[in-house]
PDB file of N, CA and C in Angstrom:
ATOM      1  N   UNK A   1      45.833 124.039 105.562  1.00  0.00           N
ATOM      2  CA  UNK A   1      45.236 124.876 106.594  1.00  0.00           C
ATOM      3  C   UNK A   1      45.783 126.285 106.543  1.00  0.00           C
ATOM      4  N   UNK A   2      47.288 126.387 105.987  1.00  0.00           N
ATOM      5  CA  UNK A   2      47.673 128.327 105.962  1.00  0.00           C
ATOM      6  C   UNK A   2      46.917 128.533 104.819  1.00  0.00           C
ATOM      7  N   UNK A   3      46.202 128.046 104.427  1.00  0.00           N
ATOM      8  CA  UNK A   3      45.828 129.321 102.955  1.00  0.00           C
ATOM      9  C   UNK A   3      44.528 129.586 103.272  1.00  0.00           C
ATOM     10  N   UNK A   4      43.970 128.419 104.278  1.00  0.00           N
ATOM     11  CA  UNK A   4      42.435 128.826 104.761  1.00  0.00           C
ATOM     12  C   UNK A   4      42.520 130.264 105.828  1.00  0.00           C
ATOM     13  N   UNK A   5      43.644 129.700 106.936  1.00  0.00           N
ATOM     14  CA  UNK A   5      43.690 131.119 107.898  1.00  0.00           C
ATOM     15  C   UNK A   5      44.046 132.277 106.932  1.00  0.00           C
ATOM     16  N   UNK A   6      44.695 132.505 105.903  1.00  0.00           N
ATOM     17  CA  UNK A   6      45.192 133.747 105.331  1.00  0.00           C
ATOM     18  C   UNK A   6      43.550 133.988 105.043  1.00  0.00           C
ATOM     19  N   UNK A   7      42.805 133.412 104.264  1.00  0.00           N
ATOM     20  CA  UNK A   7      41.594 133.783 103.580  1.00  0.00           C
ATOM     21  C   UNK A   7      41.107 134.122 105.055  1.00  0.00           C
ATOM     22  N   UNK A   8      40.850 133.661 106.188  1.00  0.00           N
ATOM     23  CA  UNK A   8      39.992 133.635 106.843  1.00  0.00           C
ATOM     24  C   UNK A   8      40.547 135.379 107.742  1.00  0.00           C
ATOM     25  N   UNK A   9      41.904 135.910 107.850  1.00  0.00           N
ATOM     26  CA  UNK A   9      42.420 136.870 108.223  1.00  0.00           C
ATOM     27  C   UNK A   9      42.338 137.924 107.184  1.00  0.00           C
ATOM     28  N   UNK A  10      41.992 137.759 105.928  1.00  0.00           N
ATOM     29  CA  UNK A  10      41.631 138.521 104.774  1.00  0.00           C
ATOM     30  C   UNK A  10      40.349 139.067 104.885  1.00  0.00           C
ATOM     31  N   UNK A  11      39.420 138.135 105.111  1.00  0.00           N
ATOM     32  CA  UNK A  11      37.919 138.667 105.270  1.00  0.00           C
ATOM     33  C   UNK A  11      37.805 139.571 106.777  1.00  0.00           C
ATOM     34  N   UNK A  12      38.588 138.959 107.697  1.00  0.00           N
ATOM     35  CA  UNK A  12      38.474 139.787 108.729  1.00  0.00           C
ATOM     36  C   UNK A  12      39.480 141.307 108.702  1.00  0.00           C
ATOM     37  N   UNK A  13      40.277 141.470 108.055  1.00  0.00           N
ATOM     38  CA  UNK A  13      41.140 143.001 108.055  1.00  0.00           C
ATOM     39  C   UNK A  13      39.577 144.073 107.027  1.00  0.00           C
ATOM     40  N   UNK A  14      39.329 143.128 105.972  1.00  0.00           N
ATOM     41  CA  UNK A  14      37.550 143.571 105.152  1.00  0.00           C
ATOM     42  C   UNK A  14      37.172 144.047 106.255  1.00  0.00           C
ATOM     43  N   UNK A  15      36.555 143.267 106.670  1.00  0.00           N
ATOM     44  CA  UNK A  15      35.291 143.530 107.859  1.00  0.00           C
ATOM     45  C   UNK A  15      35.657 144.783 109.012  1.00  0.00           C
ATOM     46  N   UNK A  16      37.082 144.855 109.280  1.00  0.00           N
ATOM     47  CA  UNK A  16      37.804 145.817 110.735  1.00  0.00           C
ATOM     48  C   UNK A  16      37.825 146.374 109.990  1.00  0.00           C
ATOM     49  N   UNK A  17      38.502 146.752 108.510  1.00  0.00           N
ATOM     50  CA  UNK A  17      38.915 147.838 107.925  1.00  0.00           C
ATOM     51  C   UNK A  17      38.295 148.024 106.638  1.00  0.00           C
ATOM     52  N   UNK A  18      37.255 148.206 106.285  1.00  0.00           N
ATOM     53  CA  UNK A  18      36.769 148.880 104.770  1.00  0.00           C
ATOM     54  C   UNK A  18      37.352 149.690 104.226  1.00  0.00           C
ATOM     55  N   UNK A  19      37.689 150.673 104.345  1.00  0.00           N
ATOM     56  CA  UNK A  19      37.880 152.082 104.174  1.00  0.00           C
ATOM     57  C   UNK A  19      39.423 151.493 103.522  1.00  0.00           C
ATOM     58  N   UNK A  20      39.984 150.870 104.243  1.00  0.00           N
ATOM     59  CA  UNK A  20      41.453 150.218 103.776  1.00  0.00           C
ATOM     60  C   UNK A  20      41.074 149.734 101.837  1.00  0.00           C
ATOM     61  N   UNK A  21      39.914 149.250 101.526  1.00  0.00           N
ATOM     62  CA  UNK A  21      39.594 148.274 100.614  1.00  0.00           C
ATOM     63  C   UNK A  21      38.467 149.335  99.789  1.00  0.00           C
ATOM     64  N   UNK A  22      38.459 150.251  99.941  1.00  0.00           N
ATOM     65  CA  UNK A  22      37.869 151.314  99.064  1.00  0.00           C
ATOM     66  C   UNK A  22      36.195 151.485  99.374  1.00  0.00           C
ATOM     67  N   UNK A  23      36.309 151.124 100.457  1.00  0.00           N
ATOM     68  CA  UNK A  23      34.561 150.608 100.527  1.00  0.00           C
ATOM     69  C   UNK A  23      34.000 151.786 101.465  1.00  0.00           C
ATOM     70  N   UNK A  24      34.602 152.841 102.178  1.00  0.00           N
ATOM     71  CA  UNK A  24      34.393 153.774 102.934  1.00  0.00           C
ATOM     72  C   UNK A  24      33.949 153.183 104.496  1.00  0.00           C
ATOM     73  N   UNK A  25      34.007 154.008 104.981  1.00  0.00           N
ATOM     74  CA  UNK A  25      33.719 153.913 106.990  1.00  0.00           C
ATOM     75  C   UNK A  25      33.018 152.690 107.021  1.00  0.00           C
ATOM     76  N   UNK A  26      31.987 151.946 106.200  1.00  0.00           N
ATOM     77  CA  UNK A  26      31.453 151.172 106.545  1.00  0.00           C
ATOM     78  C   UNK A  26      30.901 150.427 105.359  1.00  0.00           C
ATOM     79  N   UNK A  27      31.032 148.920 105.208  1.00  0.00           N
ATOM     80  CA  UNK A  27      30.879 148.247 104.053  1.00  0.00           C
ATOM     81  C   UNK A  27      29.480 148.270 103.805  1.00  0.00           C
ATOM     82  N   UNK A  28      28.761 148.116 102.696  1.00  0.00           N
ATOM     83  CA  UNK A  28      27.075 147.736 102.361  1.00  0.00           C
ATOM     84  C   UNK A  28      26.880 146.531 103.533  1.00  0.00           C
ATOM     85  N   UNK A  29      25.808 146.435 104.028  1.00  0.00           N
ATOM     86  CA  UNK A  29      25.259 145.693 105.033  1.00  0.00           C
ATOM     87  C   UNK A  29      25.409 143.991 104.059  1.00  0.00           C
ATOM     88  N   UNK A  30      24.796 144.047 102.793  1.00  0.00           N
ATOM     89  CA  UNK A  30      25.212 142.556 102.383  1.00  0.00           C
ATOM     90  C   UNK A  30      25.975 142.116 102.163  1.00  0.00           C
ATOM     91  N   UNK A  31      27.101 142.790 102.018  1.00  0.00           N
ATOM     92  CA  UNK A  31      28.704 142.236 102.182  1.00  0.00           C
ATOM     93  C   UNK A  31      29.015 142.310 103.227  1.00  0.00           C
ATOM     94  N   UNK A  32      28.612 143.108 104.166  1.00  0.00           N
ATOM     95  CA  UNK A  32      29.034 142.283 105.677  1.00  0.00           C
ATOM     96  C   UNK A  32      28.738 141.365 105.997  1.00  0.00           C
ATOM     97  N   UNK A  33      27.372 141.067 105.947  1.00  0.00           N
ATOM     98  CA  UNK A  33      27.037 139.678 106.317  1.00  0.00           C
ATOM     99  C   UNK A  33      27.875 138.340 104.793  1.00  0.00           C
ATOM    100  N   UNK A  34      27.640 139.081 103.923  1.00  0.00           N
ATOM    101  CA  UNK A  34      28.158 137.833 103.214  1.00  0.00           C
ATOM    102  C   UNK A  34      29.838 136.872 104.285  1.00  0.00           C
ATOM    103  N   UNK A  35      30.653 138.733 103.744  1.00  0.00           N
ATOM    104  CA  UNK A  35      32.241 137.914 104.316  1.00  0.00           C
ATOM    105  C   UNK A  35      31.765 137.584 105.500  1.00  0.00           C
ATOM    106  N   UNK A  36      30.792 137.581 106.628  1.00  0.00           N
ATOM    107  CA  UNK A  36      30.890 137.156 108.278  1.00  0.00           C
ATOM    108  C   UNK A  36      30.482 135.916 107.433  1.00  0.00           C
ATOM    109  N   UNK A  37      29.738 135.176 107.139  1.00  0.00           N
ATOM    110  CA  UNK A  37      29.253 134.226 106.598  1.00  0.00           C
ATOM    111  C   UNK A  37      30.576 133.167 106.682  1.00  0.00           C
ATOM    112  N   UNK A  38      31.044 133.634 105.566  1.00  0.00           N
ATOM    113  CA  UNK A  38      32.062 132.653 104.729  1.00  0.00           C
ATOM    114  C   UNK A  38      33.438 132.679 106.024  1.00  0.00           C
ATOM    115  N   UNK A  39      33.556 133.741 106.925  1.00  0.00           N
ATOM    116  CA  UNK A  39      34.156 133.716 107.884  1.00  0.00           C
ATOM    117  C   UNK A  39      34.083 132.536 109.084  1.00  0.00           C
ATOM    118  N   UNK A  40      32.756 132.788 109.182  1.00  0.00           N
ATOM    119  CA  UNK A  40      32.055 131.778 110.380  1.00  0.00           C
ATOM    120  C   UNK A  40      32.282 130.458 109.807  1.00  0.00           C
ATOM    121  N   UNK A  41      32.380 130.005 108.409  1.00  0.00           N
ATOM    122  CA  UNK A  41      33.070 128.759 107.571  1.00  0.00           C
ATOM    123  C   UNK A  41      33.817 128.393 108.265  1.00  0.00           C
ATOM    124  N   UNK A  42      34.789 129.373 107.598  1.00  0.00           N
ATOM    125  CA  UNK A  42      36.305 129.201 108.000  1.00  0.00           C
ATOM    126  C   UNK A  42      36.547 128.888 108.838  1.00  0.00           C
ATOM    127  N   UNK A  43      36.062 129.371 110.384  1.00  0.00           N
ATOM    128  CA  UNK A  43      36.342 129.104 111.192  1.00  0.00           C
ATOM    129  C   UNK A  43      35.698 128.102 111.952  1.00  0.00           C
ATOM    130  N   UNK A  44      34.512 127.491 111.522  1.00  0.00           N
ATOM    131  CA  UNK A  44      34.210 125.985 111.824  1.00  0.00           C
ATOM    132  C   UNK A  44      35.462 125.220 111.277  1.00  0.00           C
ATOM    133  N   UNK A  45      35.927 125.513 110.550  1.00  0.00           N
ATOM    134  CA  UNK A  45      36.675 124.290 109.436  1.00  0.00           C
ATOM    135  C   UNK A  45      38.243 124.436 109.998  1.00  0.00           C
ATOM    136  N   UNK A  46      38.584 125.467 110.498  1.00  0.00           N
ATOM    137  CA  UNK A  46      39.709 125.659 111.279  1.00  0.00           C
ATOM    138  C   UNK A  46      39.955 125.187 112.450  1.00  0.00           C
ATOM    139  N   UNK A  47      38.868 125.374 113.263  1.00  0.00           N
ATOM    140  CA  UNK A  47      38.527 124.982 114.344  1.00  0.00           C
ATOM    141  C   UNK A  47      38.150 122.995 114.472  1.00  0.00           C
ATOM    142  N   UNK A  48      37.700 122.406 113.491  1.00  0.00           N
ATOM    143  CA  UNK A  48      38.045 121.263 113.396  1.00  0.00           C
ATOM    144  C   UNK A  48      39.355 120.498 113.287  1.00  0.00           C
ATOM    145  N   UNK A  49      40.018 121.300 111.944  1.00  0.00           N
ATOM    146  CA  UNK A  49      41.628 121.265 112.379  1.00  0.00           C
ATOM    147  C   UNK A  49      42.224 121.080 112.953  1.00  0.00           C
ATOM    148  N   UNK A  50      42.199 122.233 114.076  1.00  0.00           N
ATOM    149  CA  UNK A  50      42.959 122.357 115.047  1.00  0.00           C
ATOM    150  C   UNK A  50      42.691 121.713 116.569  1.00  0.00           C
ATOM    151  N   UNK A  51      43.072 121.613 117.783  1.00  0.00           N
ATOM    152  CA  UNK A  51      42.269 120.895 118.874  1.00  0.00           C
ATOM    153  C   UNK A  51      41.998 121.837 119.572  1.00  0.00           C
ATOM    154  N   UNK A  52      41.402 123.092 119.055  1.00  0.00           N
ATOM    155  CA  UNK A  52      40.443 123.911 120.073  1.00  0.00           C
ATOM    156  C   UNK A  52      39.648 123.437 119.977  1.00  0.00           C
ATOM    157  N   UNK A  53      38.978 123.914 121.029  1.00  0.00           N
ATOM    158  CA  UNK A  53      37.021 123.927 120.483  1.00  0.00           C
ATOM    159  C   UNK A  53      37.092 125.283 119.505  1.00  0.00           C
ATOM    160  N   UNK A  54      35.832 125.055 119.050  1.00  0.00           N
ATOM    161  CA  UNK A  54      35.066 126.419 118.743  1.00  0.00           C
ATOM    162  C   UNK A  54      34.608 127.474 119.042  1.00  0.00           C
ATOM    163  N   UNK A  55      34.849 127.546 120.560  1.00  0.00           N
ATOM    164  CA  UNK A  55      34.283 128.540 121.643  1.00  0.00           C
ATOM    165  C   UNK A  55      36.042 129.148 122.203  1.00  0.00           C
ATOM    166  N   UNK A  56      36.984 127.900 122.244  1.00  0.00           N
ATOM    167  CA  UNK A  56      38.280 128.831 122.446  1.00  0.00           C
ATOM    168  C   UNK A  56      38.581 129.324 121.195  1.00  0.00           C
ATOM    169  N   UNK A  57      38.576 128.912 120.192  1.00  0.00           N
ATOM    170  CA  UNK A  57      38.909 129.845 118.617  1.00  0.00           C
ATOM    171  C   UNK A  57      37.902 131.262 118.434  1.00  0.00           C
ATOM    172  N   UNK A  58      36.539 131.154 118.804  1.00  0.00           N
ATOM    173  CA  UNK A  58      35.732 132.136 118.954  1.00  0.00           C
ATOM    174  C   UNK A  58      36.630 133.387 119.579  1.00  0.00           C
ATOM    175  N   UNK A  59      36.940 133.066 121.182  1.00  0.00           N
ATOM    176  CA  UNK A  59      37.314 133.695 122.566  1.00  0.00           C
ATOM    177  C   UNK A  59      38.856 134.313 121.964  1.00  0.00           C
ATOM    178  N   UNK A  60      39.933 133.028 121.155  1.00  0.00           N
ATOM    179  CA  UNK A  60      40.897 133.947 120.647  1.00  0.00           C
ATOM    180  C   UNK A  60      41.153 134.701 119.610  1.00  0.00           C
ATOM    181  N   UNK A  61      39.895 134.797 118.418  1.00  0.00           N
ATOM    182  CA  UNK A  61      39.586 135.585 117.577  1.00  0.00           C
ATOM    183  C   UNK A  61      39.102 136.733 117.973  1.00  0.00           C
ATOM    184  N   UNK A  62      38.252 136.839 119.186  1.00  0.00           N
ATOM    185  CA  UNK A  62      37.750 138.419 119.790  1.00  0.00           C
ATOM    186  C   UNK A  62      38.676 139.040 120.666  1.00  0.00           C
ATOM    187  N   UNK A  63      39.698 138.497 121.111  1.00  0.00           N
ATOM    188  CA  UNK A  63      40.513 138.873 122.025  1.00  0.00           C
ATOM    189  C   UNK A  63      42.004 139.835 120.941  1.00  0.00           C
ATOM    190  N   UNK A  64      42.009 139.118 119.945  1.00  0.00           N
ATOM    191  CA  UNK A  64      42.372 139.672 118.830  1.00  0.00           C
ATOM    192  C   UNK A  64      41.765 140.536 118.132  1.00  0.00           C
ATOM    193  N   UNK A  65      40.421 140.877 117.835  1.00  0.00           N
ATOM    194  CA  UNK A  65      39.964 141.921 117.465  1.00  0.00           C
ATOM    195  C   UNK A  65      39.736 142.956 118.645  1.00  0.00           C
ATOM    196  N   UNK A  66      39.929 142.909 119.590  1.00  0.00           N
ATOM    197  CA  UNK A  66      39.853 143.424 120.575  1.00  0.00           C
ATOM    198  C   UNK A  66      41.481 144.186 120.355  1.00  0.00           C
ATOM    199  N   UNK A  67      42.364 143.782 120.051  1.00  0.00           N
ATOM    200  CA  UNK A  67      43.256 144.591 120.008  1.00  0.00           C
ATOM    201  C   UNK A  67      43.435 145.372 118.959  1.00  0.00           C
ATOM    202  N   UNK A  68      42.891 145.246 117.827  1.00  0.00           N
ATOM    203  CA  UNK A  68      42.836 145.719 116.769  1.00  0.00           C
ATOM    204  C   UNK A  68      42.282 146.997 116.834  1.00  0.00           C
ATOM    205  N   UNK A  69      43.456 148.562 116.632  1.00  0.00           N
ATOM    206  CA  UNK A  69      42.615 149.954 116.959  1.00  0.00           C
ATOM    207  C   UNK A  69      42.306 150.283 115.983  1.00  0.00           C
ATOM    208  N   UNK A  70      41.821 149.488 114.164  1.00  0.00           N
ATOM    209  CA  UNK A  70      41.213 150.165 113.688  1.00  0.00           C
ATOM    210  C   UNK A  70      40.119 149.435 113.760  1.00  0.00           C
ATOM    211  N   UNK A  71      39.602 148.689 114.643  1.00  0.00           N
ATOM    212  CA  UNK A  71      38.055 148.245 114.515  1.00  0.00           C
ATOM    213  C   UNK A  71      36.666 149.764 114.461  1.00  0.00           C
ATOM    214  N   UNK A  72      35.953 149.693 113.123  1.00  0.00           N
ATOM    215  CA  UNK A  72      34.609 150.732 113.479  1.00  0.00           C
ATOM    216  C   UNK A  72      34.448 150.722 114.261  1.00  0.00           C
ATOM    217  N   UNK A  73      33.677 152.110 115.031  1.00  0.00           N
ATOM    218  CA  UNK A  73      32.915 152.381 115.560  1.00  0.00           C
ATOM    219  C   UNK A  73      31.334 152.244 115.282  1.00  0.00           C
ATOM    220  N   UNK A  74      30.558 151.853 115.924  1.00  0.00           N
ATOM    221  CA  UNK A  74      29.398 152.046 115.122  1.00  0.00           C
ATOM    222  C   UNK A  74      29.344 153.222 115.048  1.00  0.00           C
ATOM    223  N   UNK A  75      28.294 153.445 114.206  1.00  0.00           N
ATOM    224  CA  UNK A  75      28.193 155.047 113.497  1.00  0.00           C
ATOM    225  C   UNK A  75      26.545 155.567 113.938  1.00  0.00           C
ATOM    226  N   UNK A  76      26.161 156.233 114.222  1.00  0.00           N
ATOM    227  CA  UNK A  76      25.228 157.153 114.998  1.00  0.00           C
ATOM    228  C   UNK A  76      24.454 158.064 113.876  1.00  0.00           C
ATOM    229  N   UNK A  77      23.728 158.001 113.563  1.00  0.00           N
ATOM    230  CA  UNK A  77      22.477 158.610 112.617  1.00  0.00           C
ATOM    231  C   UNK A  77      22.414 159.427 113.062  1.00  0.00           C
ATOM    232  N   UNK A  78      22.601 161.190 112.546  1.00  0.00           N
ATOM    233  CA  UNK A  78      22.049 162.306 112.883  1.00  0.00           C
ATOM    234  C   UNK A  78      20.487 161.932 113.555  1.00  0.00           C
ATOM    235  N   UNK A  79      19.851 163.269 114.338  1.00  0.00           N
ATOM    236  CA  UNK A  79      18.728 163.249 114.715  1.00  0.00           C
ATOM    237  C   UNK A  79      18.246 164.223 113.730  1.00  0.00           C
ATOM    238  N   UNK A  80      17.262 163.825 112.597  1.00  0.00           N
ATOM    239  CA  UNK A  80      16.421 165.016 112.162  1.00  0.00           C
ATOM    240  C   UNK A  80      15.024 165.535 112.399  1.00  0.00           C
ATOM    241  N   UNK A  81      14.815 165.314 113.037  1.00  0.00           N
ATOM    242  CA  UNK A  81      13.702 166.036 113.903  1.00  0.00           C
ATOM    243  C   UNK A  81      13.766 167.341 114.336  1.00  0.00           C
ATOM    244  N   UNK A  82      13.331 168.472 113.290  1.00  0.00           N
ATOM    245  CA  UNK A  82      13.307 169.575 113.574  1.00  0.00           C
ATOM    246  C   UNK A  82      11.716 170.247 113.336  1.00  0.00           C
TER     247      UNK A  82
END
């Protein structure tokens, strides 16, 4: 089970932090969804593991990204309409 959470805390520092991983402010949209993918795995399979539910592993995974100050911002499209 530690080598699944490391993988599963690997894809998530990806996902909070691109720019860390050479990928700039914001990863290609299909590698986001890929690593959320293989994330959302993980964390079924962790969450069996362990005797949370899936909804308290959910609740203490966001409460944790919630502290995390390099989570993106979403990013805002100029207006070109001139």
């Amino acid at each position: 089970m530690n080598k699944i959470m490391q993988v599963y805390k690997g894809l998530g520092q990806v996902l909070n932090s691109p720019q860390s991983f050479g990928l700039g402010e914001r990863a290609p949209k299909p590698l986001i969804e890929a690593l959320t993918g293989m994330r959302q795995c993980l964390r079924e399979e962790l969450a069996e593991d362990s005797e949370m539910s899936a909804d308290d592993w959910l609740s203490s995974e966001l409460s944790q990204d919630a502290d995390n100050p390099e989570t993106p911002k979403a990013e805002v499209a100029p207006d070109r309409r001139h």
